[in-house]
PDB file of N, CA and C in Angstrom:
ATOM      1  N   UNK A   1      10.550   8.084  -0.512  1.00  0.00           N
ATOM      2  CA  UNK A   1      11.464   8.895  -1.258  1.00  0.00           C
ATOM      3  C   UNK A   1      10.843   9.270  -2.603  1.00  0.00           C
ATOM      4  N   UNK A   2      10.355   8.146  -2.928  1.00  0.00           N
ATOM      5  CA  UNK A   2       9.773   8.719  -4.293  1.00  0.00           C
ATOM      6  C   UNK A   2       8.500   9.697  -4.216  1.00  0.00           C
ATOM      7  N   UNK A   3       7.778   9.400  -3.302  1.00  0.00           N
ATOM      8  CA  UNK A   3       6.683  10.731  -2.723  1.00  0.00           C
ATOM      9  C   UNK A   3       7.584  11.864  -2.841  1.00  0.00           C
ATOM     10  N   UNK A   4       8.270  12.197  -2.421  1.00  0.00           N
ATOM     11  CA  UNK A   4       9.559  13.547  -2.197  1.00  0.00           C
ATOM     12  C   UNK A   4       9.627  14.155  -3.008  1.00  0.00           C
ATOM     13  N   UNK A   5      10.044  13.063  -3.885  1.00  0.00           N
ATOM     14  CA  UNK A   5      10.951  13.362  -5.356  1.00  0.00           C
ATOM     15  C   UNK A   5       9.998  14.055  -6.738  1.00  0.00           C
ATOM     16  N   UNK A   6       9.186  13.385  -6.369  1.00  0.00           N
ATOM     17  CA  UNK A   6       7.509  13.254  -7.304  1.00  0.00           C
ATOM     18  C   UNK A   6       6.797  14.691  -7.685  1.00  0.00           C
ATOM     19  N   UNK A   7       6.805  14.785  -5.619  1.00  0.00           N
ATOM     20  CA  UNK A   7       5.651  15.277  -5.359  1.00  0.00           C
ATOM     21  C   UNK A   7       4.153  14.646  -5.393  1.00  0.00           C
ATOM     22  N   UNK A   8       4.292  14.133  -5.393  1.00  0.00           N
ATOM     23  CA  UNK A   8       2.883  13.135  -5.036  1.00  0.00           C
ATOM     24  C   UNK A   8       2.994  12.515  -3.779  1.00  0.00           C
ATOM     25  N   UNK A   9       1.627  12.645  -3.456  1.00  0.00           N
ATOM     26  CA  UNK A   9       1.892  12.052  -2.053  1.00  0.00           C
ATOM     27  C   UNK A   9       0.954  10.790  -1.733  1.00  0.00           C
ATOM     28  N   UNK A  10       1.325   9.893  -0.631  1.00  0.00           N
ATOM     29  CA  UNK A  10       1.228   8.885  -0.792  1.00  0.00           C
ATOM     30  C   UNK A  10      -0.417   8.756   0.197  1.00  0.00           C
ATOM     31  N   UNK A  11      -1.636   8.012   0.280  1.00  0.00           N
ATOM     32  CA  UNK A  11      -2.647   7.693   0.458  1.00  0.00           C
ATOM     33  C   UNK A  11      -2.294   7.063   1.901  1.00  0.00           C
ATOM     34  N   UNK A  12      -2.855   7.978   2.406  1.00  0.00           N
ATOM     35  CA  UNK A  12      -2.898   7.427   4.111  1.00  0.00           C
ATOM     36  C   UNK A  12      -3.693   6.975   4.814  1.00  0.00           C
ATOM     37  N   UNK A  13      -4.593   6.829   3.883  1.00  0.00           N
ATOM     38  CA  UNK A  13      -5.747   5.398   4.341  1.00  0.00           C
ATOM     39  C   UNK A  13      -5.708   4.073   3.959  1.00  0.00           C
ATOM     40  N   UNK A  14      -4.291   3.625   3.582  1.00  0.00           N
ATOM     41  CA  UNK A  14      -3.804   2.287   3.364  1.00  0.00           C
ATOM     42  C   UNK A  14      -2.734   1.774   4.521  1.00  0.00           C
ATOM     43  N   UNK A  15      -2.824   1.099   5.388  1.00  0.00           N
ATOM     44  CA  UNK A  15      -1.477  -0.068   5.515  1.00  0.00           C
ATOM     45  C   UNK A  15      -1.026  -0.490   4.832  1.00  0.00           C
ATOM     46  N   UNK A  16       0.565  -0.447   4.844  1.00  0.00           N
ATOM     47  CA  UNK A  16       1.405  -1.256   4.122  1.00  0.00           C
ATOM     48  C   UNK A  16       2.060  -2.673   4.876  1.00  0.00           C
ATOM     49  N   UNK A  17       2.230  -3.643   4.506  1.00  0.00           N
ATOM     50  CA  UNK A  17       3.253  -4.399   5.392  1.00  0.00           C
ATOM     51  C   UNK A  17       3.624  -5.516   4.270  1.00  0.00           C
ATOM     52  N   UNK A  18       4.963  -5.794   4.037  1.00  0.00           N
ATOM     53  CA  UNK A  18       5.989  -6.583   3.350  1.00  0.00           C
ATOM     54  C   UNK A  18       7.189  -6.432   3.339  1.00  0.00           C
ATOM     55  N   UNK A  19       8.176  -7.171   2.057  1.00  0.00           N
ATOM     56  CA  UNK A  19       8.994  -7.352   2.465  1.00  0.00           C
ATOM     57  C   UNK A  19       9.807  -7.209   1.100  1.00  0.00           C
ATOM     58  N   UNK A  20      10.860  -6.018   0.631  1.00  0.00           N
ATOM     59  CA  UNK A  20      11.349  -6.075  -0.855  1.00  0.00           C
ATOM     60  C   UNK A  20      12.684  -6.165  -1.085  1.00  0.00           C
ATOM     61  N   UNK A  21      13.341  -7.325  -1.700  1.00  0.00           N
ATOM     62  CA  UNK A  21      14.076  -7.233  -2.305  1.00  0.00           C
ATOM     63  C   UNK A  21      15.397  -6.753  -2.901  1.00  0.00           C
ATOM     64  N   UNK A  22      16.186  -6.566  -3.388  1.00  0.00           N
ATOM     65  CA  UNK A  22      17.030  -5.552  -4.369  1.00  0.00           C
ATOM     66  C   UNK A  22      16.592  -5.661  -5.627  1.00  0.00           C
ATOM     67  N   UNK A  23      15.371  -6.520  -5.864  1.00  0.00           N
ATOM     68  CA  UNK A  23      15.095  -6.892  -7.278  1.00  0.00           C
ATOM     69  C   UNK A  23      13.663  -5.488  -7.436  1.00  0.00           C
ATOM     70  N   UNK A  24      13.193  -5.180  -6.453  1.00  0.00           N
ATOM     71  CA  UNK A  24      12.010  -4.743  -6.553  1.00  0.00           C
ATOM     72  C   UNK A  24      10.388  -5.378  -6.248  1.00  0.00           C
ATOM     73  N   UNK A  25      11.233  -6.630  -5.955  1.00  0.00           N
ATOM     74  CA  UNK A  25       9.819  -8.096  -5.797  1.00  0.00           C
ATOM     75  C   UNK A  25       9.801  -7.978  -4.372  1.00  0.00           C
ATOM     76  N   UNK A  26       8.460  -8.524  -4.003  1.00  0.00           N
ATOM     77  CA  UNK A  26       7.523  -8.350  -2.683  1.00  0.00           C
ATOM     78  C   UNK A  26       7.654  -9.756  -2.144  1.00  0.00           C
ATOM     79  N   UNK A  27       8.204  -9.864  -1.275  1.00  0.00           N
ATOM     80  CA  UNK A  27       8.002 -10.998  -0.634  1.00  0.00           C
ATOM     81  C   UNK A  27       7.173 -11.336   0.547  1.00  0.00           C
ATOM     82  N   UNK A  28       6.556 -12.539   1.099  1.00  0.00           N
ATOM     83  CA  UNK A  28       6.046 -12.633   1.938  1.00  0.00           C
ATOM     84  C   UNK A  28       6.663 -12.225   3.368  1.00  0.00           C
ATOM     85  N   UNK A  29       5.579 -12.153   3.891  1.00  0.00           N
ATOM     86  CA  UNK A  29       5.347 -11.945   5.273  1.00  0.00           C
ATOM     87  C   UNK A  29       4.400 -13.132   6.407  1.00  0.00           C
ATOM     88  N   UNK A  30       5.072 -12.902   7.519  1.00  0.00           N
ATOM     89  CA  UNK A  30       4.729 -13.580   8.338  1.00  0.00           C
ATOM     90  C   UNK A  30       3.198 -12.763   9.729  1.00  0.00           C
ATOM     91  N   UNK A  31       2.551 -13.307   9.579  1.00  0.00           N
ATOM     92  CA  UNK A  31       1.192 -12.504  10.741  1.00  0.00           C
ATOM     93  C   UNK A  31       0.974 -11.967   9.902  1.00  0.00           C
ATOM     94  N   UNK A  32       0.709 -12.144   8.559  1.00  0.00           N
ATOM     95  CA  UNK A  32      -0.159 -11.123   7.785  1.00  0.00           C
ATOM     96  C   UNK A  32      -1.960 -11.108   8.204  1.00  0.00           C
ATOM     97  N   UNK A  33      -2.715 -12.053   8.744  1.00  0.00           N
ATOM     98  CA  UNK A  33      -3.707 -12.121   9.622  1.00  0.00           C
ATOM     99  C   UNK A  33      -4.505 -11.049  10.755  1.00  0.00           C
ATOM    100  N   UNK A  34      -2.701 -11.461  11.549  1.00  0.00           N
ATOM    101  CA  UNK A  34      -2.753 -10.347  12.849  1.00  0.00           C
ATOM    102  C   UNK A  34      -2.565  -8.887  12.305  1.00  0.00           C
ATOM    103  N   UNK A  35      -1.919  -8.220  11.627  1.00  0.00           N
ATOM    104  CA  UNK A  35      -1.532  -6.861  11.473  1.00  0.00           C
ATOM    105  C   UNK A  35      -2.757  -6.618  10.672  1.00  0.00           C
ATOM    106  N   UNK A  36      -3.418  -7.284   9.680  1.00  0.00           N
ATOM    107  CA  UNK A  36      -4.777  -6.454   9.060  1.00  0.00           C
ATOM    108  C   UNK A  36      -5.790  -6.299   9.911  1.00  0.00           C
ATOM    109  N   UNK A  37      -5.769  -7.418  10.882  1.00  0.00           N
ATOM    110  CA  UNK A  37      -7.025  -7.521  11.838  1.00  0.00           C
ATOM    111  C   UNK A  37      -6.379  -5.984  12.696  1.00  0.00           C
ATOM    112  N   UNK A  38      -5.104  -5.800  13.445  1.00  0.00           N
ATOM    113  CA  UNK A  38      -4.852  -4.792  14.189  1.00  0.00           C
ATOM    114  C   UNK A  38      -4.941  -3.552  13.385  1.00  0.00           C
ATOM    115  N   UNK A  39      -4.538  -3.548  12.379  1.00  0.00           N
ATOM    116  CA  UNK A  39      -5.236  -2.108  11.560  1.00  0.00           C
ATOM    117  C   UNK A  39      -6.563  -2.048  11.610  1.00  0.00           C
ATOM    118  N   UNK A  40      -7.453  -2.990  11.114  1.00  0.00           N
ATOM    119  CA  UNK A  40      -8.568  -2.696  11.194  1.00  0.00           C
ATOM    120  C   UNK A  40      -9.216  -2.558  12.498  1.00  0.00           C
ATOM    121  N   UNK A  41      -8.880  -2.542  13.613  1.00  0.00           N
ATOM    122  CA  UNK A  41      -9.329  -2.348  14.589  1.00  0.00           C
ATOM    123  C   UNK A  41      -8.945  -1.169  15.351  1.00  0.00           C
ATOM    124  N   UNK A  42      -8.110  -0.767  14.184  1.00  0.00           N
ATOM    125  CA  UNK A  42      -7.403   0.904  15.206  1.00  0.00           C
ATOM    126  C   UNK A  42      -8.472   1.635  14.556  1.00  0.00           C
ATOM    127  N   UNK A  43      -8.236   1.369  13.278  1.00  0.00           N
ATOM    128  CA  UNK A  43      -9.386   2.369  12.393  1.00  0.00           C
ATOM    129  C   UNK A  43     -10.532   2.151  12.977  1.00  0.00           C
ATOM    130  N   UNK A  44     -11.088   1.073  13.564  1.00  0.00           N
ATOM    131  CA  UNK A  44     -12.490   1.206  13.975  1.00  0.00           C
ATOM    132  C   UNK A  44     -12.526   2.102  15.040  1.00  0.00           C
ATOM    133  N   UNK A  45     -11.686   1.821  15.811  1.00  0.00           N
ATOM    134  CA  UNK A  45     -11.563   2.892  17.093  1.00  0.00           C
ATOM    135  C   UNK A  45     -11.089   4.379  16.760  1.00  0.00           C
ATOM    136  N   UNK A  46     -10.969   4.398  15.848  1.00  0.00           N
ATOM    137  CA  UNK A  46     -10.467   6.281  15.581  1.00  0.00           C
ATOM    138  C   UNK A  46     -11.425   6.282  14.392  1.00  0.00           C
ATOM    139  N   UNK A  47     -12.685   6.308  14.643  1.00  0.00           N
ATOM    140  CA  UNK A  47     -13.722   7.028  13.461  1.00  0.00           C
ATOM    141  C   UNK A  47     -14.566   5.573  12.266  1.00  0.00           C
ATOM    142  N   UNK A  48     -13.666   4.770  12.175  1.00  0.00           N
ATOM    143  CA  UNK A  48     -14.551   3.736  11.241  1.00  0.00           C
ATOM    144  C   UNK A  48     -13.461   3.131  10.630  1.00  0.00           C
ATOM    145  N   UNK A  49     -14.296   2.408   9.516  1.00  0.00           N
ATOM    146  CA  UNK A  49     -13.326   1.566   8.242  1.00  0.00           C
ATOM    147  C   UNK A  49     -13.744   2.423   6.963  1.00  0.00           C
ATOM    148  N   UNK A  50     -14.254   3.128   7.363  1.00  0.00           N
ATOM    149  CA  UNK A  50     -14.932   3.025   5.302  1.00  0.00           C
ATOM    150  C   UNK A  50     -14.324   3.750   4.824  1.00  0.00           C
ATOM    151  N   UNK A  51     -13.824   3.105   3.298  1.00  0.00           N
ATOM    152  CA  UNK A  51     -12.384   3.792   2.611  1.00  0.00           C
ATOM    153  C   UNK A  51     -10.985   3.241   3.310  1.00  0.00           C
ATOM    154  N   UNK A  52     -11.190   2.502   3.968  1.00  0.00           N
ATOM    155  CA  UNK A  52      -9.564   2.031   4.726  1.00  0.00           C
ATOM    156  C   UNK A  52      -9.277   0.999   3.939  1.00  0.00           C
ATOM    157  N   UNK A  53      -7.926   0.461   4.001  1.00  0.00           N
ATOM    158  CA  UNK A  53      -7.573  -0.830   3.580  1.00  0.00           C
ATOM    159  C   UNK A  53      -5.930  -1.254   3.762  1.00  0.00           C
ATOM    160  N   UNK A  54      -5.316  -2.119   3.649  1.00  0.00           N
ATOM    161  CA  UNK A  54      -3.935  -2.609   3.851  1.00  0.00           C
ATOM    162  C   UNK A  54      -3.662  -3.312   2.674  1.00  0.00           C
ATOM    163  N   UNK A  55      -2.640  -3.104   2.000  1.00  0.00           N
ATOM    164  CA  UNK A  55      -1.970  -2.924   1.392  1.00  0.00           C
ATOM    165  C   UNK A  55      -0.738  -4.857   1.604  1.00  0.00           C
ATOM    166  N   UNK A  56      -1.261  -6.047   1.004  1.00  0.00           N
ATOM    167  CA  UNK A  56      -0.244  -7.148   1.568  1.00  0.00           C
ATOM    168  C   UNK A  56       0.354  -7.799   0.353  1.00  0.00           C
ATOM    169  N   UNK A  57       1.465  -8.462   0.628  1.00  0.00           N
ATOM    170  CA  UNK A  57       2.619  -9.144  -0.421  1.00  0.00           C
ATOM    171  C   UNK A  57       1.398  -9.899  -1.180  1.00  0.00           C
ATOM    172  N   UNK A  58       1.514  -9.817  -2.132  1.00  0.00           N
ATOM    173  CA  UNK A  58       0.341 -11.412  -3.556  1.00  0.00           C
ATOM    174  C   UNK A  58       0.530 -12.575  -2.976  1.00  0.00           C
ATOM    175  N   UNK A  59       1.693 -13.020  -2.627  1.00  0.00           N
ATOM    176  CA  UNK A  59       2.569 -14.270  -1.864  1.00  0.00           C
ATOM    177  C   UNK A  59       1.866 -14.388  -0.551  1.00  0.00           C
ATOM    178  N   UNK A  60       0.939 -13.795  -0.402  1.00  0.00           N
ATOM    179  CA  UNK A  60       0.403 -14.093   1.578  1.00  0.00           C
ATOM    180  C   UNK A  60      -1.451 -13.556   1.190  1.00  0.00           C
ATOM    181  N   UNK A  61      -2.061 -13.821  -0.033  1.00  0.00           N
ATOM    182  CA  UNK A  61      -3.238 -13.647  -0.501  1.00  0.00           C
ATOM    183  C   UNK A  61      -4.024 -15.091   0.523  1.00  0.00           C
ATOM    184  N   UNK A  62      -3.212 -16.043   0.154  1.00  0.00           N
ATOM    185  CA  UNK A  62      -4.184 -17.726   0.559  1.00  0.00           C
ATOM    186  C   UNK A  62      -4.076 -17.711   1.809  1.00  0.00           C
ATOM    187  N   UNK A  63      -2.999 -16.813   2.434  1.00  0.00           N
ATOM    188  CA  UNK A  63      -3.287 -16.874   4.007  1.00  0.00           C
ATOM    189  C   UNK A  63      -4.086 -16.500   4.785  1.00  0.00           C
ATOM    190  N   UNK A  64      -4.724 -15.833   3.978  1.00  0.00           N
ATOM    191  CA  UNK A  64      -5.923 -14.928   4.873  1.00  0.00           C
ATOM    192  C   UNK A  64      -6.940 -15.507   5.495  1.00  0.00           C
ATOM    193  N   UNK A  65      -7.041 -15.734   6.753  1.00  0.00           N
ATOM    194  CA  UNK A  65      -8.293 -16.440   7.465  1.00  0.00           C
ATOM    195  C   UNK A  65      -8.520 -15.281   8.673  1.00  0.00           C
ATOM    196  N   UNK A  66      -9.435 -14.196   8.252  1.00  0.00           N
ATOM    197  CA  UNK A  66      -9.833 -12.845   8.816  1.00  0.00           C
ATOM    198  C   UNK A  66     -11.072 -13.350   9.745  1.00  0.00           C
ATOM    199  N   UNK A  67     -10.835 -12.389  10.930  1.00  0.00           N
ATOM    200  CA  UNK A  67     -12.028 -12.372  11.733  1.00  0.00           C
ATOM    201  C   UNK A  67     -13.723 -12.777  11.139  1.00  0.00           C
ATOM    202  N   UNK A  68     -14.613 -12.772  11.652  1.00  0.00           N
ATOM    203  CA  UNK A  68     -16.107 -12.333  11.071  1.00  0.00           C
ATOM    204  C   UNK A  68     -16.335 -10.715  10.367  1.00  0.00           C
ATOM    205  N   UNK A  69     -15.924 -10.030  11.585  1.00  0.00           N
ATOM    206  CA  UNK A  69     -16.317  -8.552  11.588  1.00  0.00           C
ATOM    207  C   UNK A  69     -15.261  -8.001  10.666  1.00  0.00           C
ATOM    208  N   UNK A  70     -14.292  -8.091   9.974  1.00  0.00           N
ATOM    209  CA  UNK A  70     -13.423  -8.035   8.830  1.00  0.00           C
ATOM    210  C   UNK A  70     -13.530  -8.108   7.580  1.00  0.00           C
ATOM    211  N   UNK A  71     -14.073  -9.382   8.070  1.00  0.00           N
ATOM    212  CA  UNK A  71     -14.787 -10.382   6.266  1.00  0.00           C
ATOM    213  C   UNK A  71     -15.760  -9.480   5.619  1.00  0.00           C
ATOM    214  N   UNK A  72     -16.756  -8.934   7.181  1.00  0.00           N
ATOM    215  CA  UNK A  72     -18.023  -8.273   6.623  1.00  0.00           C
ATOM    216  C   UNK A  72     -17.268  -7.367   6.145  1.00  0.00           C
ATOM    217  N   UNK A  73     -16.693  -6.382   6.555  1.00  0.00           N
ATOM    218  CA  UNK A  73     -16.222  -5.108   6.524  1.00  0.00           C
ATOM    219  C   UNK A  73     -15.901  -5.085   4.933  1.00  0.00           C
ATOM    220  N   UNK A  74     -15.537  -5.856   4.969  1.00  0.00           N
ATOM    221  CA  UNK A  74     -14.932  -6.507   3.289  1.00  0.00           C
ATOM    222  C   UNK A  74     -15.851  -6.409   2.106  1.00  0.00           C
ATOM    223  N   UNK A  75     -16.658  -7.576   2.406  1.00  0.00           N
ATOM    224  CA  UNK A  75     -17.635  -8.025   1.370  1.00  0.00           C
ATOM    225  C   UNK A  75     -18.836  -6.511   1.304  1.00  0.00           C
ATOM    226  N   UNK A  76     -18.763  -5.420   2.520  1.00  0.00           N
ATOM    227  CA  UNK A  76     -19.422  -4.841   2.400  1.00  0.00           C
ATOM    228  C   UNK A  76     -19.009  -3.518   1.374  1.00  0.00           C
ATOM    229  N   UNK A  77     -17.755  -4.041   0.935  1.00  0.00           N
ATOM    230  CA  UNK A  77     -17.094  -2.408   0.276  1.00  0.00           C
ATOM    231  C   UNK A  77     -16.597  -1.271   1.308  1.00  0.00           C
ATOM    232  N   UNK A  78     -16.583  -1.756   2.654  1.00  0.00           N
ATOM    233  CA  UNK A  78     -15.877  -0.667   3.640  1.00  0.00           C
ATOM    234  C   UNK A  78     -14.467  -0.650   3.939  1.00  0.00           C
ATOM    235  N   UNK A  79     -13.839  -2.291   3.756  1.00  0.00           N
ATOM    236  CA  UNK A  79     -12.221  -2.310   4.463  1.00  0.00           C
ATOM    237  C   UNK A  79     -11.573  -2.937   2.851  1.00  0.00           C
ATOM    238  N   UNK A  80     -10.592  -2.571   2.528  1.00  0.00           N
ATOM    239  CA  UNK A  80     -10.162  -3.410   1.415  1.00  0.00           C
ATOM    240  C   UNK A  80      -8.713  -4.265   1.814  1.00  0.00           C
ATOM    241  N   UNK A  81      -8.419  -5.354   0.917  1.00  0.00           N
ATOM    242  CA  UNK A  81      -7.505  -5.849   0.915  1.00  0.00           C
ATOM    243  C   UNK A  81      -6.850  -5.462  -0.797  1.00  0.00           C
ATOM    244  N   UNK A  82      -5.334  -4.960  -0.832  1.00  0.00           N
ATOM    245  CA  UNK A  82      -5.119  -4.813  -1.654  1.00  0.00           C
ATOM    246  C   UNK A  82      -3.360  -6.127  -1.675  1.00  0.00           C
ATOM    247  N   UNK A  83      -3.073  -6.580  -2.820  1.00  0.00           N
ATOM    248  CA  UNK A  83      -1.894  -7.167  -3.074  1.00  0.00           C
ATOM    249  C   UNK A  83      -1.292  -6.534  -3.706  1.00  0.00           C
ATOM    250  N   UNK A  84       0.308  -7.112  -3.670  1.00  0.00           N
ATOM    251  CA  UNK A  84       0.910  -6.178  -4.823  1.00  0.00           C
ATOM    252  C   UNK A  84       2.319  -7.437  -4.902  1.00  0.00           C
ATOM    253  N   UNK A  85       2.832  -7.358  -6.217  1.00  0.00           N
ATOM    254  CA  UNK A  85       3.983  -8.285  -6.534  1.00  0.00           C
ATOM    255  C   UNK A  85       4.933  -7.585  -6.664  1.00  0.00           C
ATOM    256  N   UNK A  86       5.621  -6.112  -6.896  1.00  0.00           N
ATOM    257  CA  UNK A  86       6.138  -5.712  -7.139  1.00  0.00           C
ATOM    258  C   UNK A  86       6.227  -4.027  -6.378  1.00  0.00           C
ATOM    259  N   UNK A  87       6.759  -3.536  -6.520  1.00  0.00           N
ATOM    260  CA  UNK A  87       7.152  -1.954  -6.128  1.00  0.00           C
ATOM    261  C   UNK A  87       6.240  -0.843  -7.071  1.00  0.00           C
ATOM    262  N   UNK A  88       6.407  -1.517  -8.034  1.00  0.00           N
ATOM    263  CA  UNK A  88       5.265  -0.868  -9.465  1.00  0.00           C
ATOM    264  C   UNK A  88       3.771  -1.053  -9.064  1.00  0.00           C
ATOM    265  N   UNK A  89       3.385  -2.202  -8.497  1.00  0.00           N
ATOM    266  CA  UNK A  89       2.437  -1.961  -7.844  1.00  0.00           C
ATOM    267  C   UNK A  89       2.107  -1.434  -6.764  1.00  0.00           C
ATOM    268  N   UNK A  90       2.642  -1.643  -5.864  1.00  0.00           N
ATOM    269  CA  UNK A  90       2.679  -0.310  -4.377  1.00  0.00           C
ATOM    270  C   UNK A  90       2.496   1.076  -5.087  1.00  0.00           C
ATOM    271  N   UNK A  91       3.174   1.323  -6.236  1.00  0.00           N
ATOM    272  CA  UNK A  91       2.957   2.512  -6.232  1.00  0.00           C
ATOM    273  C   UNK A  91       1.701   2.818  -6.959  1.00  0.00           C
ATOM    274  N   UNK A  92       1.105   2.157  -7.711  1.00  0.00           N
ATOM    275  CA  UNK A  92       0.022   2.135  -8.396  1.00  0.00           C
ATOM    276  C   UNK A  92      -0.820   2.525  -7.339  1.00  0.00           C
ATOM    277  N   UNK A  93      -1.168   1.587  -6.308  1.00  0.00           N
ATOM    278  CA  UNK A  93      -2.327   1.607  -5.469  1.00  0.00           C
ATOM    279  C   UNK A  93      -2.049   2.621  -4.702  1.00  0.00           C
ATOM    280  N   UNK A  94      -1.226   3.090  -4.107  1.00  0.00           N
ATOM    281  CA  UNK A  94      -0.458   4.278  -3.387  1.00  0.00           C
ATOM    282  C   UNK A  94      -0.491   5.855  -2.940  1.00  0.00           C
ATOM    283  N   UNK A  95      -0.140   5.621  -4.726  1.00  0.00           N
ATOM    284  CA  UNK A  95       0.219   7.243  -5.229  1.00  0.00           C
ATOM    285  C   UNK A  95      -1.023   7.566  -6.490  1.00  0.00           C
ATOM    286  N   UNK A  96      -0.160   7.012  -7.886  1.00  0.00           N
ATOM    287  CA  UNK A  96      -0.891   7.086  -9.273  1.00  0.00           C
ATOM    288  C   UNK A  96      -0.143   6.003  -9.835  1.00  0.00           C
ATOM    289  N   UNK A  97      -0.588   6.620 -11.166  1.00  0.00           N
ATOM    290  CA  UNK A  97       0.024   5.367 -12.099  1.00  0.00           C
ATOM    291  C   UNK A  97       1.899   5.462 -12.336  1.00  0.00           C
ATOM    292  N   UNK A  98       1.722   4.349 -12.431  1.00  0.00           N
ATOM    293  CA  UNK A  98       3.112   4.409 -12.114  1.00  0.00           C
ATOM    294  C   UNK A  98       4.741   5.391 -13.115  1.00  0.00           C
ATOM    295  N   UNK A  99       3.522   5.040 -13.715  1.00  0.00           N
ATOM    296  CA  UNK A  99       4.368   5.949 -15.271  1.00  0.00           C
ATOM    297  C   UNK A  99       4.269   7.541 -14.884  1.00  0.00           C
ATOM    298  N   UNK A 100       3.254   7.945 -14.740  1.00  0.00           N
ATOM    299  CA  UNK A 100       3.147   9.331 -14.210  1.00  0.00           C
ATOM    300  C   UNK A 100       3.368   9.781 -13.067  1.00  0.00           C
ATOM    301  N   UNK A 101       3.663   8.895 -11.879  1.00  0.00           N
ATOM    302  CA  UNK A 101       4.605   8.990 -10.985  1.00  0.00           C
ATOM    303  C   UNK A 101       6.505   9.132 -11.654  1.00  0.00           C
ATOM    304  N   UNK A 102       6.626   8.351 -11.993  1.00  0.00           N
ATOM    305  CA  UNK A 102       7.886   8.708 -12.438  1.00  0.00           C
ATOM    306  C   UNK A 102       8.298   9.447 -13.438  1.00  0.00           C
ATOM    307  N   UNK A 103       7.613  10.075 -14.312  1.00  0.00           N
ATOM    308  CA  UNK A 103       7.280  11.256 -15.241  1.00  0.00           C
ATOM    309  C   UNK A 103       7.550  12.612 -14.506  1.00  0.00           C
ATOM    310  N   UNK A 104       6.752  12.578 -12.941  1.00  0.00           N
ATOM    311  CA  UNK A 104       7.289  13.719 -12.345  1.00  0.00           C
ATOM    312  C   UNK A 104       8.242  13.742 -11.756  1.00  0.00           C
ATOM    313  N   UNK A 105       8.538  12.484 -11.469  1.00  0.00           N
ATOM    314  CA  UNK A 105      10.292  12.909 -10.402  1.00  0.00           C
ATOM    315  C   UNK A 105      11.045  13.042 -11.352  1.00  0.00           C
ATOM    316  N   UNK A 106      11.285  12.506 -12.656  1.00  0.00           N
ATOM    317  CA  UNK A 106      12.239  13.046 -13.492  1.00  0.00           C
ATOM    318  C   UNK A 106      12.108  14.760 -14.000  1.00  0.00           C
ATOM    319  N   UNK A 107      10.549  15.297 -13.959  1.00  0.00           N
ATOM    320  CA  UNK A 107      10.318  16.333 -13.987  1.00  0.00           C
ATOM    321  C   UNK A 107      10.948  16.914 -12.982  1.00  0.00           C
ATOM    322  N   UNK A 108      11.071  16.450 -11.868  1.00  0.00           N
ATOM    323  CA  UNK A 108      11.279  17.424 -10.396  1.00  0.00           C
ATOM    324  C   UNK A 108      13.141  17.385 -10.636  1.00  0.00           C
ATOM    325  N   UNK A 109      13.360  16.395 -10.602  1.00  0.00           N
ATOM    326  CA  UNK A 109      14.819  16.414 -10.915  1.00  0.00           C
ATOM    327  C   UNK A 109      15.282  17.238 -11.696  1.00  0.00           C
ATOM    328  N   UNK A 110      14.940  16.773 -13.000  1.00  0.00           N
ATOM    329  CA  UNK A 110      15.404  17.587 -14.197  1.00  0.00           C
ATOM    330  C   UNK A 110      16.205  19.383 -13.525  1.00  0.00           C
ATOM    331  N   UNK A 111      14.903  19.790 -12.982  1.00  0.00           N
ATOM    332  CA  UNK A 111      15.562  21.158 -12.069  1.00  0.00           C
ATOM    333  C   UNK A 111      16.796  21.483 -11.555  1.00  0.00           C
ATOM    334  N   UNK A 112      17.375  20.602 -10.849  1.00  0.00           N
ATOM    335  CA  UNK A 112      18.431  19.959 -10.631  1.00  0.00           C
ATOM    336  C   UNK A 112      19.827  20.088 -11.137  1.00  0.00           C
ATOM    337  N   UNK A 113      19.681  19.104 -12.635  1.00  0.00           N
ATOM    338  CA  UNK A 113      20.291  19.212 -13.602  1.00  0.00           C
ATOM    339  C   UNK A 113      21.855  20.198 -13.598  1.00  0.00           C
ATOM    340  N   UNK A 114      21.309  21.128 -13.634  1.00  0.00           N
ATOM    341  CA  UNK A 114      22.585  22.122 -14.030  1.00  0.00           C
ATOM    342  C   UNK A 114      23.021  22.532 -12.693  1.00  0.00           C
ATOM    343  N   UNK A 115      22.550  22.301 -11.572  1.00  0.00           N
ATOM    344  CA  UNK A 115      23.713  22.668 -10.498  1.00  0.00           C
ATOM    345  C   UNK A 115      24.448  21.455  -9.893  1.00  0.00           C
ATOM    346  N   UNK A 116      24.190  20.725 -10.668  1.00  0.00           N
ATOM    347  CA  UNK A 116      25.427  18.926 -10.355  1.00  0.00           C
ATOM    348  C   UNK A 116      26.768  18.802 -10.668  1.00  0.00           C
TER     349      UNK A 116
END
């Protein structure tokens, strides 16, 4: 929604997977393991990894016990792992910064305004 609203659009060479709140906080997830390994293996099969990455709760960082061919993918600068604690961060890594993400939806709105 906030892509919509913005106009900015959101980076489609990331997986997302978690779990938020009404507070805006990221909570863990369960198979966070399995779903990076299965992303990374779709992407390998449709063209590569490089520039890919998934997107997981901060709260499920120590869980990570990734394949071989993952790890490399990793340490090589091709697959990334990104965390995030919050919604402010999703959008950081996402879109843009978060401030100038919401700079424009109030811009886009603003338009709005007088026919409410």
């Amino acid at each position: 929604m906030l892509s919509s609203v913005s106009n900015i659009p959101i980076k489609q060479n990331i997986a997302v997977t978690g779990s938020i709140n009404q507070f805006g906080e990221v909570q863990p997830i369960g198979g966070v393991n399995e779903k990076i390994e299965g992303f990374f293996k779709i992407c390998r099969g449709m063209g590569g990894v490089q520039e890919k990455g998934v997107l997981i709760p901060y709260s499920n960082r120590n869980d990570l016990i990734l394949n071989e061919e993952v790890e490399a993918a990793i340490k090589e600068g091709k697959f990334h792992i990104y965390t995030m604690k919050t919604m402010k961060d999703a959008v950081n890594i996402l879109m843009k910064d978060y401030n100038e993400v919401l700079d424009s939806a109030k811009q886009e709105l603003s338009k709005y305004e007088d026919k409410v």
